[in-house]
Protein backbone atom coordinates (compact mmCIF):
# COMPACT_ATOMS: atom_id res chain seq x y z
CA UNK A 1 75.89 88.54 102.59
CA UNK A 2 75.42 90.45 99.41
CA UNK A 3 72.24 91.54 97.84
CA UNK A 4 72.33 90.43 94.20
CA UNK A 5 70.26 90.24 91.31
CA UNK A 6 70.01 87.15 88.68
CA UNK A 7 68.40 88.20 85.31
CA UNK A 8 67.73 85.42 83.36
CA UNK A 9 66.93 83.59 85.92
CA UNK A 10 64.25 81.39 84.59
CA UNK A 11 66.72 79.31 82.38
CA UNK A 12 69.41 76.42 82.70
CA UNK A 13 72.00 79.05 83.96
CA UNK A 14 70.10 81.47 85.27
CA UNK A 15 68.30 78.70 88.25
CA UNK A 16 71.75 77.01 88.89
CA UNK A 17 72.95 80.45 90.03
CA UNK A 18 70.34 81.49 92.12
CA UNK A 19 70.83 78.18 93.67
CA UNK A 20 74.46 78.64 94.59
CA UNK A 21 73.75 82.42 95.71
CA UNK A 22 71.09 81.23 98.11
CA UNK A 23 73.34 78.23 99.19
CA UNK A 24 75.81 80.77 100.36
CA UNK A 25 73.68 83.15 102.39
CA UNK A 26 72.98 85.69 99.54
CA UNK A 27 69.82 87.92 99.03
CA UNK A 28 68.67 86.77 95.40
CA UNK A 29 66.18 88.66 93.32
CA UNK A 30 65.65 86.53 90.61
CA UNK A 31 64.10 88.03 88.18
CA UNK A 32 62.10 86.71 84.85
CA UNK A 33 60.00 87.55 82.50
CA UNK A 34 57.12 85.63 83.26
CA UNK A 35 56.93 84.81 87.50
CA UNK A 36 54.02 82.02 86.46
CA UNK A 37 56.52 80.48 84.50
CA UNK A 38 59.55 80.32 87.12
CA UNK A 39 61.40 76.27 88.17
CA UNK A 40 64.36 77.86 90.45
CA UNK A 41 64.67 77.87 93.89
CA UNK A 42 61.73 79.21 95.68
CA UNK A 43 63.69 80.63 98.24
CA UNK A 44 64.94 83.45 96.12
CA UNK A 45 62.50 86.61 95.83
CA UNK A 46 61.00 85.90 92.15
CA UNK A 47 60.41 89.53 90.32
CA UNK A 48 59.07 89.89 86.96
CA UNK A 49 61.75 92.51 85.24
CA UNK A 50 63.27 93.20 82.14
CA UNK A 51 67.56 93.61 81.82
CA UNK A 52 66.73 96.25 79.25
CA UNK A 53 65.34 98.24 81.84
CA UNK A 54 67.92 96.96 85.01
CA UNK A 55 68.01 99.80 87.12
CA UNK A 56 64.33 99.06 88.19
CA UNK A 57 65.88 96.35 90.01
CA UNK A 58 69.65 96.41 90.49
CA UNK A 59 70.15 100.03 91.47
CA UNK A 60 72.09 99.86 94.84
CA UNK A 61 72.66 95.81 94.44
CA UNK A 62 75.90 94.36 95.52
CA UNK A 63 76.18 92.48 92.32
CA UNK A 64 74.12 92.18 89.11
CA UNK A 65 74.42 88.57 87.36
CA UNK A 66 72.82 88.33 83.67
CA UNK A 67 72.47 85.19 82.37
CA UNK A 68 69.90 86.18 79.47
CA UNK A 69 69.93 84.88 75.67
CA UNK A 70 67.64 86.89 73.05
CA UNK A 71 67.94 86.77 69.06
CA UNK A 72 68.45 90.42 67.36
CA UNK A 73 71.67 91.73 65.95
CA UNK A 74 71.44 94.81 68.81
CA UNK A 75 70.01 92.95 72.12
CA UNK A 76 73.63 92.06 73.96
CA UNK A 77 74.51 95.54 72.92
CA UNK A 78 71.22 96.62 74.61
CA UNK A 79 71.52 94.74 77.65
CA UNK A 80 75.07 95.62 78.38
CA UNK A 81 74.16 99.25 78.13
CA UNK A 82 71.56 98.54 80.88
CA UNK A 83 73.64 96.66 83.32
CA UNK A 84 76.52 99.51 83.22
CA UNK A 85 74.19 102.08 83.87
CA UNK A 86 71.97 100.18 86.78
CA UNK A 87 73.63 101.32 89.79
CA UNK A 88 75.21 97.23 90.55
CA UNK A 89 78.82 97.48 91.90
CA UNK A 90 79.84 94.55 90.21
CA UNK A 91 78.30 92.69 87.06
CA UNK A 92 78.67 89.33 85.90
CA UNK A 93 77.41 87.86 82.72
CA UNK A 94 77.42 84.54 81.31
CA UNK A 95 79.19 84.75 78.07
CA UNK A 96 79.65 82.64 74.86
CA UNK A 97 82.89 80.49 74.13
CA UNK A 98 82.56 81.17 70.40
CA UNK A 99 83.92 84.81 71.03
CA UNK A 100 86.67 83.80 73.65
CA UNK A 101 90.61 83.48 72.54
CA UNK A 102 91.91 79.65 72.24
CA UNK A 103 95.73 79.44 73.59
CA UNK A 104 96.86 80.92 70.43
CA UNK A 105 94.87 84.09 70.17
CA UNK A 106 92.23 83.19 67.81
CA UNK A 107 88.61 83.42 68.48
CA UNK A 108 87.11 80.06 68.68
CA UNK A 109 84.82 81.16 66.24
CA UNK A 110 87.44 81.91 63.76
CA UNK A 111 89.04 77.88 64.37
CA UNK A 112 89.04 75.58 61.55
CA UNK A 113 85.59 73.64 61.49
CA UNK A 114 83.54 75.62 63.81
CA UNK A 115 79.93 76.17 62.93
CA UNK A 116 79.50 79.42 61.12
CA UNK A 117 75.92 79.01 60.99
CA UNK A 118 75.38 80.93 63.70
CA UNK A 119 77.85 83.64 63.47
CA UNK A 120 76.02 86.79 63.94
CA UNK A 121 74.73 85.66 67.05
CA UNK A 122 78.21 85.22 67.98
CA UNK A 123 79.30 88.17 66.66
CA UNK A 124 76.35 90.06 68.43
CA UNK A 125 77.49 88.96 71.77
CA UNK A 126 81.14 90.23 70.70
CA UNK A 127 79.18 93.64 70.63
CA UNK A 128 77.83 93.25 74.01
CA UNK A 129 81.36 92.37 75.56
CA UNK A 130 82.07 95.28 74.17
CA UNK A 131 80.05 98.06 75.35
CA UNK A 132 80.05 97.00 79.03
CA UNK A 133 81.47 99.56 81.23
CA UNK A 134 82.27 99.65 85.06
CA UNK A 135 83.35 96.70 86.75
CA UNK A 136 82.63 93.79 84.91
CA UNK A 137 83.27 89.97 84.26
CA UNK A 138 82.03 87.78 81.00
CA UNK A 139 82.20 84.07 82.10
CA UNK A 140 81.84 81.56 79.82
CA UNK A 141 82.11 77.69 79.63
CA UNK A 142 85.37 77.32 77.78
CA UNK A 143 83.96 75.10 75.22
CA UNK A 144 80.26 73.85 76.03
CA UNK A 145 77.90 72.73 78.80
CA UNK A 146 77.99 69.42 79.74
CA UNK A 147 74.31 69.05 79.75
CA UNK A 148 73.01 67.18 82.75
CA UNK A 149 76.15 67.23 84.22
CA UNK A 150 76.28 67.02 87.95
CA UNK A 151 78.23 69.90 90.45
CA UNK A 152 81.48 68.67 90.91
CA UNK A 153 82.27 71.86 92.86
CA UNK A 154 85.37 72.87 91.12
CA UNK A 155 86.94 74.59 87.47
CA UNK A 156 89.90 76.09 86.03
CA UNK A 157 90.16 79.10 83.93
CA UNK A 158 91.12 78.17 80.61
CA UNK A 159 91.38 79.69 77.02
CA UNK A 160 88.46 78.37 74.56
CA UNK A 161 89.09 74.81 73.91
CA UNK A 162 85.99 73.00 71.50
CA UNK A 163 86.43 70.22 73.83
CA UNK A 164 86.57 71.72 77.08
CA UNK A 165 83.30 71.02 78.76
CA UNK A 166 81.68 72.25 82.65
CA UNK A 167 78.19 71.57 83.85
CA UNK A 168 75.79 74.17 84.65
CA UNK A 169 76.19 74.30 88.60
CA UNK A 170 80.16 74.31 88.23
CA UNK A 171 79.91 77.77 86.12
CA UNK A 172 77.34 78.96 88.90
CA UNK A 173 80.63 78.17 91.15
CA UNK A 174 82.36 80.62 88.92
CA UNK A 175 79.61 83.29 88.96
CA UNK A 176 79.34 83.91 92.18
CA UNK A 177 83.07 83.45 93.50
CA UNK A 178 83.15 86.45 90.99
CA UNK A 179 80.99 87.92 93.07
CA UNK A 180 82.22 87.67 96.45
CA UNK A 181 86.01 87.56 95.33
CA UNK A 182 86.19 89.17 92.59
CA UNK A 183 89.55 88.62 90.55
CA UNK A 184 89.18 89.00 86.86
CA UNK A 185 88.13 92.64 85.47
CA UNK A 186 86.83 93.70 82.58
CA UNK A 187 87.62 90.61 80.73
CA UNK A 188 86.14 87.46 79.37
CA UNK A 189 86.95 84.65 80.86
CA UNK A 190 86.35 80.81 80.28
CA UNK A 191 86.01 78.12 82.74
CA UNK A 192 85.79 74.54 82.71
CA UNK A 193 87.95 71.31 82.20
CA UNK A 194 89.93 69.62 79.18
CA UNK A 195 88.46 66.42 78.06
CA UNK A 196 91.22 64.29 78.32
CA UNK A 197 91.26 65.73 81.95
CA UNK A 198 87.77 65.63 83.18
CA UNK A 199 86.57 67.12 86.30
CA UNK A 200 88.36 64.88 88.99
CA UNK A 201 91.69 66.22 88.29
CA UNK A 202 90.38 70.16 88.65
CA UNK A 203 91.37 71.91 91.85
CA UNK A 204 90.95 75.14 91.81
């Protein structure tokens, strides 16, 4: 059993991964902004916290998982500052496909057609990739959440692909095998399936 702590843990991602901590025998401190406020599991221990300020609640945790999103060009930057320096032996945060390499190299931001729209939030969790330090892993859906989607209990690791697509408990899958085994380090990663493929055909 490891002792980790979920911040973010109030939204989509956030609740599906203190569900699959807690279905695995994990201590969870999930911790929000606003306890009133929190949907997830009641099992876990519900904390109201801040990841700008995570050593008040991960120092000496197993594993730290973030799975925050804030506006402001410095915030990722911020946050990643505050999970290297909270005393967590491993972190994990959920990341964005729009910064992760397609098969060729090139950001899927940087693809032909993508929305630009939103670029310096993209580019602001670039920044927050960046300045992580110690041992950590940025897991992202390869492409986007399939909303609604149920847990098929499996993924692959995959480049960015626009049409790859997981559901929020598969990436929770990823999360916290990344946690008990880790095997990717200092890296971003992607996870899902390819459309054409869908999720029966994944296996590992």
């Amino acid at each position: 059993m490891s002792r980790i702590v979920i911040f973010g843990a109030g939204g989509r991602a956030g609740r599906t991964a203190v569900a699959e901590a807690l279905t695995r025998g994990h201590d969870v401190t999930a911790v929000v902004r606003d306890v009133s406020r929190y949907q997830g599991p009641p099992e876990a221990r519900v904390i109201a916290g801040d990841v700008l300020d995570a050593a008040a609640h991960a120092d000496g945790a197993d594993a730290v998982i973030s799975a925050v999103y804030q506006s402001g060009p410095d915030f990722f930057v911020r946050a990643a500052k505050s999970l290297s320096t909270a005393g967590a032996g491993r972190i994990v945060v959920v990341g964005l496909a729009s910064v992760l390499p397609t098969a060729d190299g090139t950001l899927l931001m940087d693809t032909d057609g993508y929305p630009q729209e939103w670029r310096d939030f993209y580019l602001a969790h670039a920044a927050g990739v960046a300045a992580l330090d110690g041992d950590w892993v940025v897991v992202s859906p390869a492409g986007d959440f399939d909303h609604g989607g149920p847990r098929h209990g499996a993924y692959r690791v995959l480049p960015a692909d626009a049409g790859s697509r997981i559901s929020y408990a598969d990436l929770a899958i990823a999360l916290i095998d990344e946690v008990e085994q880790p095997s990717h380090h200092r890296e971003h990663i992607g996870v899902g399936w390819f459309a054409e493929e869908g999720p029966s055909s994944v296996t590992d």
